[in-house]
PDB file of N, CA and C in Angstrom:
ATOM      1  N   UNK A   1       0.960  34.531  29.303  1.00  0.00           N
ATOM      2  CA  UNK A   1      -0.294  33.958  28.901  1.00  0.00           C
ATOM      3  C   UNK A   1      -0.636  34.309  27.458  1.00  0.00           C
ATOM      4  N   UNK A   2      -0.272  35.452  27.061  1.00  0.00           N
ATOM      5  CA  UNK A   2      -0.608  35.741  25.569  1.00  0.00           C
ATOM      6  C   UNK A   2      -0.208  34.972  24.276  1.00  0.00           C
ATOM      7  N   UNK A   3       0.796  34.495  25.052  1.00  0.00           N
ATOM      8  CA  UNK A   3       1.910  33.618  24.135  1.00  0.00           C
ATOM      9  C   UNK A   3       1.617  32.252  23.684  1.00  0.00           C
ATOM     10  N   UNK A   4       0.664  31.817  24.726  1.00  0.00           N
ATOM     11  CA  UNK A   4       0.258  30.400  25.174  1.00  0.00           C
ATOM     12  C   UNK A   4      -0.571  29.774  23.347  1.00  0.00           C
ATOM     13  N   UNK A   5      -1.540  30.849  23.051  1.00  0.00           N
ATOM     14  CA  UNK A   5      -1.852  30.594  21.932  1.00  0.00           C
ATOM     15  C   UNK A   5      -1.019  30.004  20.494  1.00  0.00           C
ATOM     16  N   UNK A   6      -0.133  31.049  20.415  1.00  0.00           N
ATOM     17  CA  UNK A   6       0.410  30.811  19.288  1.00  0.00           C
ATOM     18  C   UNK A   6       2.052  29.297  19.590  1.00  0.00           C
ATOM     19  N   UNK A   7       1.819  29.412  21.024  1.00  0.00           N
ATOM     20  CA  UNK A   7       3.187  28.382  21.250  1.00  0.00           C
ATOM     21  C   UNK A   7       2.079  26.806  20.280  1.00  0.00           C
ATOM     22  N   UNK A   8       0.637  27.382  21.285  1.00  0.00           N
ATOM     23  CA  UNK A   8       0.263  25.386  20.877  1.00  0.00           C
ATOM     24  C   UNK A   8      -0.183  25.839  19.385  1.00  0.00           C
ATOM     25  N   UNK A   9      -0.077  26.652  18.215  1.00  0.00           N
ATOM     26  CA  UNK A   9      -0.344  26.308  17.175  1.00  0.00           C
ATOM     27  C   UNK A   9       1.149  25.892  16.429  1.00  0.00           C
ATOM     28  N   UNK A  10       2.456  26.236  17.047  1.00  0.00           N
ATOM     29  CA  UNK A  10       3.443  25.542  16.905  1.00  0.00           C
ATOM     30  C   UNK A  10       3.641  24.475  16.735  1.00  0.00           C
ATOM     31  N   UNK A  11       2.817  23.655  18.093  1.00  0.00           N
ATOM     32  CA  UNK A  11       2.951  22.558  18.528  1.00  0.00           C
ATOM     33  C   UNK A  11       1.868  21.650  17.713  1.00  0.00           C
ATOM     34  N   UNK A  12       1.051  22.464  17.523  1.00  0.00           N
ATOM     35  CA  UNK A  12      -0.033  21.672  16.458  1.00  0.00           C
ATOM     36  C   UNK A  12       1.048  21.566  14.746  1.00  0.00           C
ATOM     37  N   UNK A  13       1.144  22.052  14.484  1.00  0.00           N
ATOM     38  CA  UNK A  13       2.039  22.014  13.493  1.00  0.00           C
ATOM     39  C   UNK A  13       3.080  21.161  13.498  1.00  0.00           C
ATOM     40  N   UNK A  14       3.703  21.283  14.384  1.00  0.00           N
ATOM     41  CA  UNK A  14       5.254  20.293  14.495  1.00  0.00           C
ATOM     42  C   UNK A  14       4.643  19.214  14.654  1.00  0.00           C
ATOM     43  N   UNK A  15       3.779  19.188  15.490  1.00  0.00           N
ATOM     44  CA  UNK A  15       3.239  17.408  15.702  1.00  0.00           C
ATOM     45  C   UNK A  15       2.351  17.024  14.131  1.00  0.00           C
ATOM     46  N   UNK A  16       2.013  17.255  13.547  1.00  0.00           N
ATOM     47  CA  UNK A  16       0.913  17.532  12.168  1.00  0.00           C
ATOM     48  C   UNK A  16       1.982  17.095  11.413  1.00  0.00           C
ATOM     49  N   UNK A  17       3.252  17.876  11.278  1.00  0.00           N
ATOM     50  CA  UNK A  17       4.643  17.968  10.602  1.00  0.00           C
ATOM     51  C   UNK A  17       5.574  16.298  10.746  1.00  0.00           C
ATOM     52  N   UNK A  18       5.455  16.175  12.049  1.00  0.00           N
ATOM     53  CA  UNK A  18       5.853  14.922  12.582  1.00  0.00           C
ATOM     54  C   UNK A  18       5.011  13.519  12.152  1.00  0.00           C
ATOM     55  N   UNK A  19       3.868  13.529  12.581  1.00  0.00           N
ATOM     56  CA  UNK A  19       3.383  12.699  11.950  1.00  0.00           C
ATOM     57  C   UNK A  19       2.945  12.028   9.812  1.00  0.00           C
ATOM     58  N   UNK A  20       3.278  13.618   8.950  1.00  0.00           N
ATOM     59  CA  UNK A  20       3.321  13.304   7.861  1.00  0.00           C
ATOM     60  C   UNK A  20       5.170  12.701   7.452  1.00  0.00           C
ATOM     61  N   UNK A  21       5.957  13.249   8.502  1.00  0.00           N
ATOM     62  CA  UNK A  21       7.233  12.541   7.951  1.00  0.00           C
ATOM     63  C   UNK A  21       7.198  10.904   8.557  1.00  0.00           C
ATOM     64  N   UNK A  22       6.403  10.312   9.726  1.00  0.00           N
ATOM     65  CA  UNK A  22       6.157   9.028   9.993  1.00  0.00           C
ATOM     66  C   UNK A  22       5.403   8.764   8.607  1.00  0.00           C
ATOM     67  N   UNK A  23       4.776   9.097   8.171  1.00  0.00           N
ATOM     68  CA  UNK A  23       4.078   8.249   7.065  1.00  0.00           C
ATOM     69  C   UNK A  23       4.667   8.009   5.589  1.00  0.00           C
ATOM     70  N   UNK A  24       5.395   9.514   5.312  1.00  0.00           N
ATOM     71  CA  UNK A  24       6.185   9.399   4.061  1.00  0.00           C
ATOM     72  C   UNK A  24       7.987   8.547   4.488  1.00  0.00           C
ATOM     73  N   UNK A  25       8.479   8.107   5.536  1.00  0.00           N
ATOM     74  CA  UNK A  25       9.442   7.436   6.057  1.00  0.00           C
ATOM     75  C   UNK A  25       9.010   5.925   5.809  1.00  0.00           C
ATOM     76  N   UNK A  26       7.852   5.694   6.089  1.00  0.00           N
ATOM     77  CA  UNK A  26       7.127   4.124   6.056  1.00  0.00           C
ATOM     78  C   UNK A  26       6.996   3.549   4.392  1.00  0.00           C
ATOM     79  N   UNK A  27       7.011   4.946   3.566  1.00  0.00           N
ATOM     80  CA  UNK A  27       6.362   4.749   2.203  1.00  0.00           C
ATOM     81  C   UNK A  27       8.104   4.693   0.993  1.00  0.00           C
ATOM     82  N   UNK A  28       8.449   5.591   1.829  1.00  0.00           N
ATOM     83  CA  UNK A  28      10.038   5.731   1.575  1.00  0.00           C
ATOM     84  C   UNK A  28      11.040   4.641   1.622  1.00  0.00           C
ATOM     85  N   UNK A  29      10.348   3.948   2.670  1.00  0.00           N
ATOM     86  CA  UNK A  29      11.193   2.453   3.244  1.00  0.00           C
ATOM     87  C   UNK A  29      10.692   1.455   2.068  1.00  0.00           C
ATOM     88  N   UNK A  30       9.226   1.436   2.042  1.00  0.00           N
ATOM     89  CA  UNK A  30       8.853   0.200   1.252  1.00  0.00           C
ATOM     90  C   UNK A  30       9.740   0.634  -0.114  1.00  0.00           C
ATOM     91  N   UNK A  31      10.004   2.140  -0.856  1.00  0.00           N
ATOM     92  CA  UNK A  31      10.370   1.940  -1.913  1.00  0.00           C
ATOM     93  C   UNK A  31      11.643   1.647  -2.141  1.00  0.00           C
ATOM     94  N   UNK A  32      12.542   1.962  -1.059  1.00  0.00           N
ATOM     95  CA  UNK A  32      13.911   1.372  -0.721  1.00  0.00           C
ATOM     96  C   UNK A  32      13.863  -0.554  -0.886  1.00  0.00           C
ATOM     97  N   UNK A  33      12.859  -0.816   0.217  1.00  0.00           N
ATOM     98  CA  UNK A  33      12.664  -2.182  -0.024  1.00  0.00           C
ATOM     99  C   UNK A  33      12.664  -2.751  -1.292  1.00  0.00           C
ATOM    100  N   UNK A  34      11.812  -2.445  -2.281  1.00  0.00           N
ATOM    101  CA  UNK A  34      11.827  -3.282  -3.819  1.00  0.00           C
ATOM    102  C   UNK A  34      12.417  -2.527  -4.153  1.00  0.00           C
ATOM    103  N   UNK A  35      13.234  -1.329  -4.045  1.00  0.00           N
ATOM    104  CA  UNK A  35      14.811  -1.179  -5.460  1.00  0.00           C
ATOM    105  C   UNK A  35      15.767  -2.051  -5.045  1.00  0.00           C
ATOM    106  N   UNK A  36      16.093  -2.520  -3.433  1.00  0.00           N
ATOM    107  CA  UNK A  36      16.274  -3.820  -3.119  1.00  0.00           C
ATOM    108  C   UNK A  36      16.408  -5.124  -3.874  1.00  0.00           C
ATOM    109  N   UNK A  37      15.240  -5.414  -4.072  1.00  0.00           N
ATOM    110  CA  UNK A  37      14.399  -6.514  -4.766  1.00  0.00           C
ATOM    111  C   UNK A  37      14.826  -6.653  -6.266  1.00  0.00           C
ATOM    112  N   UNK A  38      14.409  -5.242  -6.802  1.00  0.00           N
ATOM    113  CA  UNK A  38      15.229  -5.338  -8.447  1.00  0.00           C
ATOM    114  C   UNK A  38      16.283  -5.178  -8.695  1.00  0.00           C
ATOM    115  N   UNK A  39      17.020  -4.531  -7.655  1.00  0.00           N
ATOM    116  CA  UNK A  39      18.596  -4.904  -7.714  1.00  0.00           C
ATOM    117  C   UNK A  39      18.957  -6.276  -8.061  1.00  0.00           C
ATOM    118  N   UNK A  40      18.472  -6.971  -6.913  1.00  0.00           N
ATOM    119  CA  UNK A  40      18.997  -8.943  -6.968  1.00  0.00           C
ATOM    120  C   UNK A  40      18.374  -8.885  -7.435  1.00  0.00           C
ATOM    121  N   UNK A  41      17.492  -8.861  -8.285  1.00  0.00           N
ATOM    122  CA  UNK A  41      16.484  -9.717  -9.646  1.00  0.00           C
ATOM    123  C   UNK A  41      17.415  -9.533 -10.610  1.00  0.00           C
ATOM    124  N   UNK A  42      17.892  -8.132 -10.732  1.00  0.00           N
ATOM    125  CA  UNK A  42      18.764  -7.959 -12.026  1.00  0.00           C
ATOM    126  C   UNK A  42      19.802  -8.652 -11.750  1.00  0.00           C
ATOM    127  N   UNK A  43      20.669  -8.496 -10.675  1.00  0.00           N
ATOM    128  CA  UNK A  43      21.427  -8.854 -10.178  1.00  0.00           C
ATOM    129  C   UNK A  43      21.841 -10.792 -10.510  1.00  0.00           C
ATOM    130  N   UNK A  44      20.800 -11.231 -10.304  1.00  0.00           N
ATOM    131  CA  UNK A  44      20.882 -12.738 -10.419  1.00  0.00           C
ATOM    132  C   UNK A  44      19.945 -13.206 -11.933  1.00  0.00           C
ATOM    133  N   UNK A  45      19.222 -12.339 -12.592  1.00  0.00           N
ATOM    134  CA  UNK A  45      19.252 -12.493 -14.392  1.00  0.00           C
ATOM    135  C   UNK A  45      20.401 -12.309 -14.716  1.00  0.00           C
ATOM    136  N   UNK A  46      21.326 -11.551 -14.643  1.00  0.00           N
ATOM    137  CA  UNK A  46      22.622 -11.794 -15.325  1.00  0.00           C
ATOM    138  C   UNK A  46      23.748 -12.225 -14.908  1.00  0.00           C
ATOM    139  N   UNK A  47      23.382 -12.939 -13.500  1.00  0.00           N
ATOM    140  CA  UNK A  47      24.479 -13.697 -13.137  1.00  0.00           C
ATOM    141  C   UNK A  47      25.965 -12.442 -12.517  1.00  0.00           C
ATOM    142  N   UNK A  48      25.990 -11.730 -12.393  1.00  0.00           N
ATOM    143  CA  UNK A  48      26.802 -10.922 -11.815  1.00  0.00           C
ATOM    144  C   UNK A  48      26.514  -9.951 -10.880  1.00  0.00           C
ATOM    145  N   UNK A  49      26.720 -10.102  -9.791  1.00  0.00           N
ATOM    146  CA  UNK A  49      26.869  -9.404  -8.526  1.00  0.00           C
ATOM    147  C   UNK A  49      27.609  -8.618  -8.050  1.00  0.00           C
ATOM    148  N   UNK A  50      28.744  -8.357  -8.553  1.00  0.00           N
ATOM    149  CA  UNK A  50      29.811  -7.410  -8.167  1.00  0.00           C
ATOM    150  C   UNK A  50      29.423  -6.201  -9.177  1.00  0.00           C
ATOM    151  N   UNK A  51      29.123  -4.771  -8.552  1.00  0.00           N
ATOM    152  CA  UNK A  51      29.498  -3.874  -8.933  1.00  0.00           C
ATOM    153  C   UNK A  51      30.583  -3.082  -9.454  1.00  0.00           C
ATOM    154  N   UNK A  52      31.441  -3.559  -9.639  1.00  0.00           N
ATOM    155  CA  UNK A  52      33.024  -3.465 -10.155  1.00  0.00           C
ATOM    156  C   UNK A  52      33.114  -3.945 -11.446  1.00  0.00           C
ATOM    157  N   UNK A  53      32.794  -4.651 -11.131  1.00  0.00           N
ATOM    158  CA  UNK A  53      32.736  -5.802 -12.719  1.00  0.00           C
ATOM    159  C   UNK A  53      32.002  -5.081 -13.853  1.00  0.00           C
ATOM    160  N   UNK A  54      33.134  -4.920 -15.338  1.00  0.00           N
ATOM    161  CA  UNK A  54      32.578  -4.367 -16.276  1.00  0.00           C
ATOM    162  C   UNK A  54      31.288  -4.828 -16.902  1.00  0.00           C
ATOM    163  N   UNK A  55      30.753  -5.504 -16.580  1.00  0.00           N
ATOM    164  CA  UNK A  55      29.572  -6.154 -17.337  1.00  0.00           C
ATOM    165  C   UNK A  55      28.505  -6.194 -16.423  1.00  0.00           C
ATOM    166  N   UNK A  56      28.465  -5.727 -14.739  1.00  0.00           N
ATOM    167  CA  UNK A  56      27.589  -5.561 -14.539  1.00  0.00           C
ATOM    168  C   UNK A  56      26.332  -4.630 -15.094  1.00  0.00           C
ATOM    169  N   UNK A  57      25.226  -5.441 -15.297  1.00  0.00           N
ATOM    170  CA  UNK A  57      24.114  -4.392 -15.505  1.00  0.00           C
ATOM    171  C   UNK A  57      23.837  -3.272 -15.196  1.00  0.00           C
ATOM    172  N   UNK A  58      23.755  -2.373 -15.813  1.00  0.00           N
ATOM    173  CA  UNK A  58      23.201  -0.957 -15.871  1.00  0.00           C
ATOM    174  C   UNK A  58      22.331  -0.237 -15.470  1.00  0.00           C
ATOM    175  N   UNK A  59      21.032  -1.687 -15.214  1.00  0.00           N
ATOM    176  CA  UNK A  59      19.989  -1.544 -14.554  1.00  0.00           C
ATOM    177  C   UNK A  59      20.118  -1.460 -13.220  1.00  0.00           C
ATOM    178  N   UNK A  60      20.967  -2.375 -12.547  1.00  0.00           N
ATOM    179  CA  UNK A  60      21.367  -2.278 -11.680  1.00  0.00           C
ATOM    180  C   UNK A  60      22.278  -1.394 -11.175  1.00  0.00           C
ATOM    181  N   UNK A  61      23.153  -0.511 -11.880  1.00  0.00           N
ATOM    182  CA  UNK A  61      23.834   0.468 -11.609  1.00  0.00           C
ATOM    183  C   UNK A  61      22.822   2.280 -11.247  1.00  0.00           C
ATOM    184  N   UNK A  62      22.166   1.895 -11.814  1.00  0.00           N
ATOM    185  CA  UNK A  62      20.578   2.816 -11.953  1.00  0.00           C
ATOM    186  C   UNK A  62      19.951   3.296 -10.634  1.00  0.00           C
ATOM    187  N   UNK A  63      19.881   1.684 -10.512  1.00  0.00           N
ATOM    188  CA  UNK A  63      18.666   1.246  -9.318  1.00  0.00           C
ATOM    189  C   UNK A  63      19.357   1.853  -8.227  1.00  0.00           C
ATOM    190  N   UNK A  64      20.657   1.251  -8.220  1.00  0.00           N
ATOM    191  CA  UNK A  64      21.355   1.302  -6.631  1.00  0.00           C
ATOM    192  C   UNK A  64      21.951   3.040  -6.545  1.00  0.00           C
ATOM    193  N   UNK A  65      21.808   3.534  -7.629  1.00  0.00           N
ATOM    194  CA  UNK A  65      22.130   5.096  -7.346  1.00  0.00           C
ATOM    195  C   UNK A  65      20.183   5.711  -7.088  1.00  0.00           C
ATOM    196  N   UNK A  66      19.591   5.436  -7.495  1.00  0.00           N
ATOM    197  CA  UNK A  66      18.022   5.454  -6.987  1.00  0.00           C
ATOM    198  C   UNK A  66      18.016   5.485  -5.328  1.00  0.00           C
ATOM    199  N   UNK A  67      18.546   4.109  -5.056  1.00  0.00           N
ATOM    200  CA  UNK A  67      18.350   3.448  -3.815  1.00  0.00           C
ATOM    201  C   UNK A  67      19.266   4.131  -3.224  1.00  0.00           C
ATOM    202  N   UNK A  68      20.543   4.786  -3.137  1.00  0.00           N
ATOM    203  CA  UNK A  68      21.245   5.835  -2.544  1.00  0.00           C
ATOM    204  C   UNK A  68      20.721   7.207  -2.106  1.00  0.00           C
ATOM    205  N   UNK A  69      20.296   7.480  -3.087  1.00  0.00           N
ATOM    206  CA  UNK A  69      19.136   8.820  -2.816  1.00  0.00           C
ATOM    207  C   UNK A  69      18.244   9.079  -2.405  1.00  0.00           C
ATOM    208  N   UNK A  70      17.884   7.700  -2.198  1.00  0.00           N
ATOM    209  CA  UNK A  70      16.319   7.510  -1.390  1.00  0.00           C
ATOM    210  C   UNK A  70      16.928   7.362  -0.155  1.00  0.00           C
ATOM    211  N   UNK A  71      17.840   6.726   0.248  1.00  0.00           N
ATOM    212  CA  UNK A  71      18.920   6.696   1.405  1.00  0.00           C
ATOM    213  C   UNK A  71      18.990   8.284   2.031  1.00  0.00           C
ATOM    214  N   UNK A  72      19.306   8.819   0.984  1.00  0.00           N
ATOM    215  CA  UNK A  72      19.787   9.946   1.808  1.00  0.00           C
ATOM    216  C   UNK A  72      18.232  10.699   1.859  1.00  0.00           C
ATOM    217  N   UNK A  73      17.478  10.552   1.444  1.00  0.00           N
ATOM    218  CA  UNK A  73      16.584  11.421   1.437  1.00  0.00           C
ATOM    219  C   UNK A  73      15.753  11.036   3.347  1.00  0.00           C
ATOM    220  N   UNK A  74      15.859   9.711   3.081  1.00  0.00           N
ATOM    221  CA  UNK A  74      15.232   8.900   4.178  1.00  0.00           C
ATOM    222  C   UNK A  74      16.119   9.653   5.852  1.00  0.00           C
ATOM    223  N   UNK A  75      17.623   9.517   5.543  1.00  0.00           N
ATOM    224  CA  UNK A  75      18.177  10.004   6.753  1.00  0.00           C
ATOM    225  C   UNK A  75      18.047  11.803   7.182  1.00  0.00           C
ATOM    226  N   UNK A  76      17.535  12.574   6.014  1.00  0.00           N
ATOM    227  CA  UNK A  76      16.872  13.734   5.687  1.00  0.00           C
ATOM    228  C   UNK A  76      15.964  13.755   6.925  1.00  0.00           C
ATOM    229  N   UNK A  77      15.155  13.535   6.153  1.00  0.00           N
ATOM    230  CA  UNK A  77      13.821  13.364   7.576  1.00  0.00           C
ATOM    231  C   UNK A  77      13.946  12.700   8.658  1.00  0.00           C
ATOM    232  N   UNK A  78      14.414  11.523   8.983  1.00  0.00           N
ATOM    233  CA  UNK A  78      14.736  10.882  10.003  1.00  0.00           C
ATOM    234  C   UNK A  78      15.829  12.056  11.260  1.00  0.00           C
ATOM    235  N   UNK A  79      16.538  12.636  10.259  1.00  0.00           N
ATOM    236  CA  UNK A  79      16.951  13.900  11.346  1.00  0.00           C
ATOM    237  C   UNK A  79      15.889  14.914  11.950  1.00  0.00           C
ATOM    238  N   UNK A  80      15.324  15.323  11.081  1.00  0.00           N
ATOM    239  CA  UNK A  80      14.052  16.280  11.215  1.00  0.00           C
ATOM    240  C   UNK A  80      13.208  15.811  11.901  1.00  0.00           C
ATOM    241  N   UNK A  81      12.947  14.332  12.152  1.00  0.00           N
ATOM    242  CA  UNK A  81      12.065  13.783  12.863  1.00  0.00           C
ATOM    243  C   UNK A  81      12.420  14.136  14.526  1.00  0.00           C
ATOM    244  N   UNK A  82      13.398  13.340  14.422  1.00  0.00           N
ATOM    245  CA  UNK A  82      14.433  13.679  15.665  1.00  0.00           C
ATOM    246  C   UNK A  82      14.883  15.127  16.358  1.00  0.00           C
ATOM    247  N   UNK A  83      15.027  16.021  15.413  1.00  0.00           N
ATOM    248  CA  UNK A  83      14.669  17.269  16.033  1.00  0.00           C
ATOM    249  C   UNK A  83      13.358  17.860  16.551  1.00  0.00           C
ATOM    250  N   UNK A  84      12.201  17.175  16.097  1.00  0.00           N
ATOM    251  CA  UNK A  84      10.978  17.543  16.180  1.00  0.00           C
ATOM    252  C   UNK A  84      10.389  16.894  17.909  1.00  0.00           C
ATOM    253  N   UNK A  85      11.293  15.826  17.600  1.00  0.00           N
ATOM    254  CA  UNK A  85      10.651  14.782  19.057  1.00  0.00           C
ATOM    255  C   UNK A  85      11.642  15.350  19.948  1.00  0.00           C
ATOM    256  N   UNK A  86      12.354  16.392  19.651  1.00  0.00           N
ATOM    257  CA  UNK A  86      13.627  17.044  20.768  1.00  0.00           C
ATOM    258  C   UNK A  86      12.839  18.122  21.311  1.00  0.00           C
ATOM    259  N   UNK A  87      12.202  18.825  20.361  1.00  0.00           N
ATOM    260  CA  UNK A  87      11.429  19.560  21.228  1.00  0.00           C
ATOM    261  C   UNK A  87       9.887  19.565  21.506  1.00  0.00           C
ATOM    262  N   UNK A  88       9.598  18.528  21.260  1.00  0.00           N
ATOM    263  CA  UNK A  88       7.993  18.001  21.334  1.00  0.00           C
ATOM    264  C   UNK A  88       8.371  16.917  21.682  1.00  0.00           C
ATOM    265  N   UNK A  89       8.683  16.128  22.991  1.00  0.00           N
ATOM    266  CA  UNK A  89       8.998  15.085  23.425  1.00  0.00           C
ATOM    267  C   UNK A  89       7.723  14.037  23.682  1.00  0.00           C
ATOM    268  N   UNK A  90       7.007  14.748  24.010  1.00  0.00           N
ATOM    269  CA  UNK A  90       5.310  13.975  23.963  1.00  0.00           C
ATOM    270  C   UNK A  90       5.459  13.088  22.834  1.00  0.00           C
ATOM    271  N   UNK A  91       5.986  13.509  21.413  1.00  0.00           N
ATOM    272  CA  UNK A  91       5.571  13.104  20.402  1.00  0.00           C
ATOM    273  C   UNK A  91       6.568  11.776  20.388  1.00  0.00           C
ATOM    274  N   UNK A  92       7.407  11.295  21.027  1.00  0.00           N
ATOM    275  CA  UNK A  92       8.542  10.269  20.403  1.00  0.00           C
ATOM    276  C   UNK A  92       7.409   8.931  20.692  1.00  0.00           C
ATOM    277  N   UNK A  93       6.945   8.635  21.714  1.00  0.00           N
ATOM    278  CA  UNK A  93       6.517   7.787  21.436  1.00  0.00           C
ATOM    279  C   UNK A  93       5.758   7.166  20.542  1.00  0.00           C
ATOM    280  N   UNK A  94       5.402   7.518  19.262  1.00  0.00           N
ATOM    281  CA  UNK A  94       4.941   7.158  18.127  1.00  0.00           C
ATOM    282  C   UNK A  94       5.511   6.840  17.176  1.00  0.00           C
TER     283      UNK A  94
END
């Protein structure tokens, strides 16, 4: 019984914890979404699409290492999320 306290300020936390990585995942996505967007914008202003190709844009070489990192940053938390709803199972449904 003594324990009971400090387990649910755990649980207040992890869930507190859980719900700010749902919100920065949602905000994370949209910015994935438009480096997306300015990829093919650049992408189709200069008429070249292949990343291989010496003349592809730079901007676009930029962006899509941006958009990689935001990648990984995104599957970052998305693990952490998933560990969190492993042991706070209440919480997955959100």
């Amino acid at each position: 019984m003594r324990f009971q306290p400090q387990f649910e300020t755990r649980r207040a936390a992890a869930l507190r914890e859980a719900a700010q990585i749902e919100t920065l995942l949602r905000s994370l996505g949209e910015n994935a979404g438009r480096l997306d967007a300015d990829i093919t914008a650049e992408e189709e202003r200069a008429g070249i699409s292949d990343p291989t190709n010496a003349a592809y844009p730079i901007l676009a070489r930029v962006l899509a290492v941006r958009r990689g990192n935001l990648e990984a940053t995104i599957n970052t938390f998305e693990q952490r999320l998933a560990t969190l709803r492993q042991i706070f199972p209440e919480h997955s449904a959100a």
